[in-house]
Structure formats: structure tokens, C-alpha cells
C-alpha atoms as a PDB file:
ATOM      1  CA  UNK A   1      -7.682 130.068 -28.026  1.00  0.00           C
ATOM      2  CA  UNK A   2      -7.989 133.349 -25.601  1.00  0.00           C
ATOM      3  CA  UNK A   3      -8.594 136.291 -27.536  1.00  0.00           C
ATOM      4  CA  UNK A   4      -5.926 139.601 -27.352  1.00  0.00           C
ATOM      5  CA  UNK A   5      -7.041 142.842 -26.520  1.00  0.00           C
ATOM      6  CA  UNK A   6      -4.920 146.058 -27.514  1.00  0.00           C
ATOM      7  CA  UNK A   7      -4.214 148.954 -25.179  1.00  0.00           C
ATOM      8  CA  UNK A   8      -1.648 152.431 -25.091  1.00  0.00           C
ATOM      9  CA  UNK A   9      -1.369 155.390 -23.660  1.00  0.00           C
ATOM     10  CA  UNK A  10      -2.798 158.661 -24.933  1.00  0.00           C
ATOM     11  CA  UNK A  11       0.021 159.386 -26.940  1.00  0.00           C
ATOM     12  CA  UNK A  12       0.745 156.250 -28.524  1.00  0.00           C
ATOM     13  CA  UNK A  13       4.259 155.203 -27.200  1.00  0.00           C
ATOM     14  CA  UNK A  14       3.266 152.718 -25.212  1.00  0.00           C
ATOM     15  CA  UNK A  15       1.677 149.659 -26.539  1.00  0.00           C
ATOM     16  CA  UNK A  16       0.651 146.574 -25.226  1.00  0.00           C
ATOM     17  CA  UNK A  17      -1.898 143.306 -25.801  1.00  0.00           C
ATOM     18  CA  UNK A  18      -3.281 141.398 -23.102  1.00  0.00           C
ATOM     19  CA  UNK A  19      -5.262 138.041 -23.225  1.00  0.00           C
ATOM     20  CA  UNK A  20      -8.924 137.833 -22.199  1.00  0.00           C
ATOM     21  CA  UNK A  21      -8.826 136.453 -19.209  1.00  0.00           C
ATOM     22  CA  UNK A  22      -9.718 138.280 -16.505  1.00  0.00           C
ATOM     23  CA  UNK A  23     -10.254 137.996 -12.405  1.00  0.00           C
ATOM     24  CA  UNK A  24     -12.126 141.262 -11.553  1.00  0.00           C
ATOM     25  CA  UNK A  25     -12.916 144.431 -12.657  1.00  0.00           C
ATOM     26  CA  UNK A  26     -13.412 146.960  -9.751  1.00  0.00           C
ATOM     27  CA  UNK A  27     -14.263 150.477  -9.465  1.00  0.00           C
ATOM     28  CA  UNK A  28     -11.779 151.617  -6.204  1.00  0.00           C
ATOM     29  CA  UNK A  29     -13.239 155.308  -4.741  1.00  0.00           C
ATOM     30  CA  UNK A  30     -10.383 155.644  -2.310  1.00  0.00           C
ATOM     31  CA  UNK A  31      -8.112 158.952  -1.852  1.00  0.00           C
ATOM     32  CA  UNK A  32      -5.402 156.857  -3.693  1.00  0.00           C
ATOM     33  CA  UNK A  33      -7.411 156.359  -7.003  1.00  0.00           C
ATOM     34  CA  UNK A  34      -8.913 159.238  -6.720  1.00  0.00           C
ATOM     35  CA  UNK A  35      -5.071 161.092  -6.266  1.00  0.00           C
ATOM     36  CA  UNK A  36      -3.652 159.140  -8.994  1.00  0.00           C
ATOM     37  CA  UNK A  37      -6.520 159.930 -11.788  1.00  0.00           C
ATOM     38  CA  UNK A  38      -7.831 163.111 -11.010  1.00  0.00           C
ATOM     39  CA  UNK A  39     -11.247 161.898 -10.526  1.00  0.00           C
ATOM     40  CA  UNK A  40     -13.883 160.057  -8.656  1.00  0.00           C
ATOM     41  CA  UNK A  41     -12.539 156.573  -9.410  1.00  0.00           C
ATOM     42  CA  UNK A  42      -9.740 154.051 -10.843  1.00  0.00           C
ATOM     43  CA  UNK A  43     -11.505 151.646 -13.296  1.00  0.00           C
ATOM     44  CA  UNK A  44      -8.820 148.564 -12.576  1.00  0.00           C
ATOM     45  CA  UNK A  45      -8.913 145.080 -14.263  1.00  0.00           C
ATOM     46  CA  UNK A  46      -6.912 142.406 -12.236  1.00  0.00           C
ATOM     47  CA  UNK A  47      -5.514 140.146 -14.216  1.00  0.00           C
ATOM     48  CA  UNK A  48      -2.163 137.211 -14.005  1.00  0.00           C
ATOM     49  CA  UNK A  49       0.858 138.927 -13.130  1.00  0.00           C
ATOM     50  CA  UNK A  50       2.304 137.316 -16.867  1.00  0.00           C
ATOM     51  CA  UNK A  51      -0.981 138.357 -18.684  1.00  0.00           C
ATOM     52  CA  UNK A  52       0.780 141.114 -20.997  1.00  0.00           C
ATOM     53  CA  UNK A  53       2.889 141.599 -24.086  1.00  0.00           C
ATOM     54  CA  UNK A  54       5.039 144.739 -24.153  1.00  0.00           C
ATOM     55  CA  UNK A  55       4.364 146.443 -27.735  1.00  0.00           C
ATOM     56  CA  UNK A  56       6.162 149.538 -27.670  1.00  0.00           C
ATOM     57  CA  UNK A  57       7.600 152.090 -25.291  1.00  0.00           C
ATOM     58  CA  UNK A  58       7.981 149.911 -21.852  1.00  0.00           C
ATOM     59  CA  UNK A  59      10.991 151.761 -21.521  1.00  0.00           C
ATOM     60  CA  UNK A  60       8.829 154.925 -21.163  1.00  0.00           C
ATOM     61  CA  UNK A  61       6.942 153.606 -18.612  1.00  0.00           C
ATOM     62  CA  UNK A  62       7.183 155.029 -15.001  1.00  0.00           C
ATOM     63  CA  UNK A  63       6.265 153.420 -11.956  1.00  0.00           C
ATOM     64  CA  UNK A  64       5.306 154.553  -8.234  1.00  0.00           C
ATOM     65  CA  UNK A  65       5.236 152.876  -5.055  1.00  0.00           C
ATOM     66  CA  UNK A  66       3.295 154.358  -2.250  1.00  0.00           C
ATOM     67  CA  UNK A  67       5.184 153.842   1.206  1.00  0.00           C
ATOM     68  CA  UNK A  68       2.276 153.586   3.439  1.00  0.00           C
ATOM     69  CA  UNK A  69      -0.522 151.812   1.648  1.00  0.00           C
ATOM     70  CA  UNK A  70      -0.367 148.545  -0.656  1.00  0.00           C
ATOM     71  CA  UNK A  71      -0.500 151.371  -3.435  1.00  0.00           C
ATOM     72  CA  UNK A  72       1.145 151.292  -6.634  1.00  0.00           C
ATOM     73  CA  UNK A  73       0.774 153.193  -9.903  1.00  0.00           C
ATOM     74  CA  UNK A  74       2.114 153.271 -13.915  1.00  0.00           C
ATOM     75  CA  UNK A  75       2.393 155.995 -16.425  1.00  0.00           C
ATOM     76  CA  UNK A  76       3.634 157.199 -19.288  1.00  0.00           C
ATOM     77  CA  UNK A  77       6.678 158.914 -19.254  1.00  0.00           C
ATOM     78  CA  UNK A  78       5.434 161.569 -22.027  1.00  0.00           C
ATOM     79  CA  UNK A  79       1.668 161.879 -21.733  1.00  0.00           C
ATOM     80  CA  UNK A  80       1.300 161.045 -18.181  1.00  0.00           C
ATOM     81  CA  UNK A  81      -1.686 157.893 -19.264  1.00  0.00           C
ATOM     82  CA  UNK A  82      -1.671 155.160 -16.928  1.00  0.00           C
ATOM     83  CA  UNK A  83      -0.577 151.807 -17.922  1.00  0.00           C
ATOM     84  CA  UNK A  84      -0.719 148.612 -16.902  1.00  0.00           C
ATOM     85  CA  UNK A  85       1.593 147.799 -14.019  1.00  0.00           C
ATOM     86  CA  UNK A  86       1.967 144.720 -11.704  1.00  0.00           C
ATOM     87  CA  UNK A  87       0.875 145.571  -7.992  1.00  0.00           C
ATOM     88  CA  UNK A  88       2.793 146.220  -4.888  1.00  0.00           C
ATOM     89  CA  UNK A  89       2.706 143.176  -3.331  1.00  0.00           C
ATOM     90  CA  UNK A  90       3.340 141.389  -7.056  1.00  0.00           C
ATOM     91  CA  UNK A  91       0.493 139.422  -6.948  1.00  0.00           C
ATOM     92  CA  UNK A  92      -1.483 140.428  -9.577  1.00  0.00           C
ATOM     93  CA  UNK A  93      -1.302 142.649 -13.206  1.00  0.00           C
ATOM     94  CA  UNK A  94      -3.882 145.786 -12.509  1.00  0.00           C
ATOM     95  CA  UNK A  95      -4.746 147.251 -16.027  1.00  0.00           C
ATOM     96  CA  UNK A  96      -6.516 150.460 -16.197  1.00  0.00           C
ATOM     97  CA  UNK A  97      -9.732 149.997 -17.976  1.00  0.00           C
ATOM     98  CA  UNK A  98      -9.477 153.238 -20.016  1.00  0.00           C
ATOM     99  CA  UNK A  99      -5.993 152.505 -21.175  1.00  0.00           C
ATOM    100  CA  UNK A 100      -7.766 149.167 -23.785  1.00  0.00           C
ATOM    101  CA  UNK A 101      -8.337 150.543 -27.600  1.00  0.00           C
ATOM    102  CA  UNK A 102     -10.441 147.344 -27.729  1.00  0.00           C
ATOM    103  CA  UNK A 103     -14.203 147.177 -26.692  1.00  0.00           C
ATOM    104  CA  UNK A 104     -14.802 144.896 -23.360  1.00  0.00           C
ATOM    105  CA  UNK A 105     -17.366 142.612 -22.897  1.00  0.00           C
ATOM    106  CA  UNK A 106     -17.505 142.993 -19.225  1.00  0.00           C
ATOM    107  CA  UNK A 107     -18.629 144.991 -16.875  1.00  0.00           C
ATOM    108  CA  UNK A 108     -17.035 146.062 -13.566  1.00  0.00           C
ATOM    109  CA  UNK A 109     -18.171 143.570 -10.828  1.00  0.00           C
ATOM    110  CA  UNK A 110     -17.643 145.775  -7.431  1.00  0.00           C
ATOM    111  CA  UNK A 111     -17.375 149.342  -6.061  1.00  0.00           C
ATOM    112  CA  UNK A 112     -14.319 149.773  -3.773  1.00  0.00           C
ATOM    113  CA  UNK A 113     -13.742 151.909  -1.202  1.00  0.00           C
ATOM    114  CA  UNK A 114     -17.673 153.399  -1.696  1.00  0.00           C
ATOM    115  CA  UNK A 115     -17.705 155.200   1.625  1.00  0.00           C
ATOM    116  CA  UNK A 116     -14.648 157.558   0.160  1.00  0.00           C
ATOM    117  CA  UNK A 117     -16.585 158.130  -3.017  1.00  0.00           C
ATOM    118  CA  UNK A 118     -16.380 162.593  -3.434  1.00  0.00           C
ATOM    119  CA  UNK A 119     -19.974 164.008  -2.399  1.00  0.00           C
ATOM    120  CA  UNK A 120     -19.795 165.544  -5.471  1.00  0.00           C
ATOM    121  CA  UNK A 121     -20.009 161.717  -7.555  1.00  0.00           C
ATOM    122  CA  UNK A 122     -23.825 160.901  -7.454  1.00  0.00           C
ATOM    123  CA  UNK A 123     -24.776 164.593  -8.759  1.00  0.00           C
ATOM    124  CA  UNK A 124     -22.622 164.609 -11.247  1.00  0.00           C
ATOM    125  CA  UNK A 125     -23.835 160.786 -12.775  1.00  0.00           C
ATOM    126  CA  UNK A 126     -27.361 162.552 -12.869  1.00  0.00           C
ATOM    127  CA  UNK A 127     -26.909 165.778 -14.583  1.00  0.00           C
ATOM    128  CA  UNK A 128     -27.146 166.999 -17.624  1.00  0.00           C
ATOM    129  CA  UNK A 129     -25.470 165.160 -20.257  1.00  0.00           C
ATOM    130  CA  UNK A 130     -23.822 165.964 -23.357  1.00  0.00           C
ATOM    131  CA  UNK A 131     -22.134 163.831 -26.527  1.00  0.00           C
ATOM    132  CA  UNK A 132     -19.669 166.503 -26.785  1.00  0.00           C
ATOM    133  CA  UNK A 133     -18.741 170.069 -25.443  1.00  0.00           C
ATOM    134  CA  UNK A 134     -21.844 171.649 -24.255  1.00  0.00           C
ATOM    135  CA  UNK A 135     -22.633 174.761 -27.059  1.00  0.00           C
END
């Protein structure tokens, strides 16, 4: 039996449990991620278009479709988290990584897009570091 993991959205509305099975786990530096989550990079799981069970709140859920590029994007209607959402060309289900409550036990596999990574990326994964807000 394939284990479940749990995901939501920051505020809790939407819900959702996805089996453990998995075809890549990318980190994509293009403009697009970087648009869509305010930082450096998307952290995307691909999974089977059929890999998810609605919880809560899929009613919530807004979706964007980007008219130029293969692009497409979920989120939370109230707290703006993205969400797992089925791709543009409906091929596969692309879960954002920081959207799972439970721990994974894999590790992202490839760098997309590197050459549109901010100049700002590699300074910032060597400075100073902090387990909270600095005092």
C-alpha cells in the first residue's frame, strides 16, 4: 500500500492528501516561478494528473493560465498559498513542495531554468543564518 501525505494552504481551508508516488521534484529558477512565489524558485513535485484527494476548500481554489508560456498556477482564494493544480497542457499534477504538512523523504532531483536564477541567489544561500528573527 502507497502511503498518503497531507498538505493545505497557510490558512487552513484548503486541504488535500496525495499518495507517495512521485515522478520528479524540480527546483524551476525561471521569471515565471520566480513571478508567481516571490522568490528565487518554485519547489514543484510532478506527480499523476489523478494523484490527489480534495479535503476541504477546492472550491476556494483559484487557478491561472499564462497565455504565452506552458505556465499555469493555483492558490488560495483567502491566503493567497499555492496549491496543487494540474498543468497547462494536463499532463501532469504539479504540487508545490511547501504546501505538504508531512515530512518528504526526497530530495529535489534537478535545477530548472539555472541560467535565470536572481544574482542575488548564491549570496544569499551563504550568509549568515538564523533559526529565527535575527535579535
Amino acid at each position: 500500500m502507497t502511503s498518503m501525505l497531507k498538505g493545505k494552504c497557510l490558512c487552513g481551508s484548503v486541504t488535500f492528501a496525495i499518495k507517495y508516488d512521485f515522478d520528479a521534484f524540480y527546483l524551476c529558477h525561471c521569471e515565471q516561478c520566480q513571478k508567481v512565489t516571490g522568490t528565487a524558485f518554485a519547489a514543484n513535485i510532478l506527480t499523476q494528473v489523478d494523484n490527489i484527494e480534495w479535503r476541504s476548500g477546492e472550491k476556494l481554489i483559484v487557478n491561472y493560465q499564462d497565455n504565452e508560456r506552458d505556465f499555469s498556477k493555483a492558490f488560495c482564494g483567502q491566503c493567497g498559498s499555492g496549491v496543487p493544480h494540474i498543468n497547462k497542457s494536463k499532463t501532469q499534477l504539479v504540487i508545490p513542495a511547501g504546501s505538504l504538512t508531512d515530512a518528504l523523504q526526497i530530495s529535489p532531483s534537478a535545477n530548472l531554468f539555472k541560467n535565470e536564477s536572481p544574482p542575488w541567489l548564491e549570496h544569499g544561500l551563504s550568509a549568515k543564518s538564523f533559526n529565527g528573527f535575527p535579535n
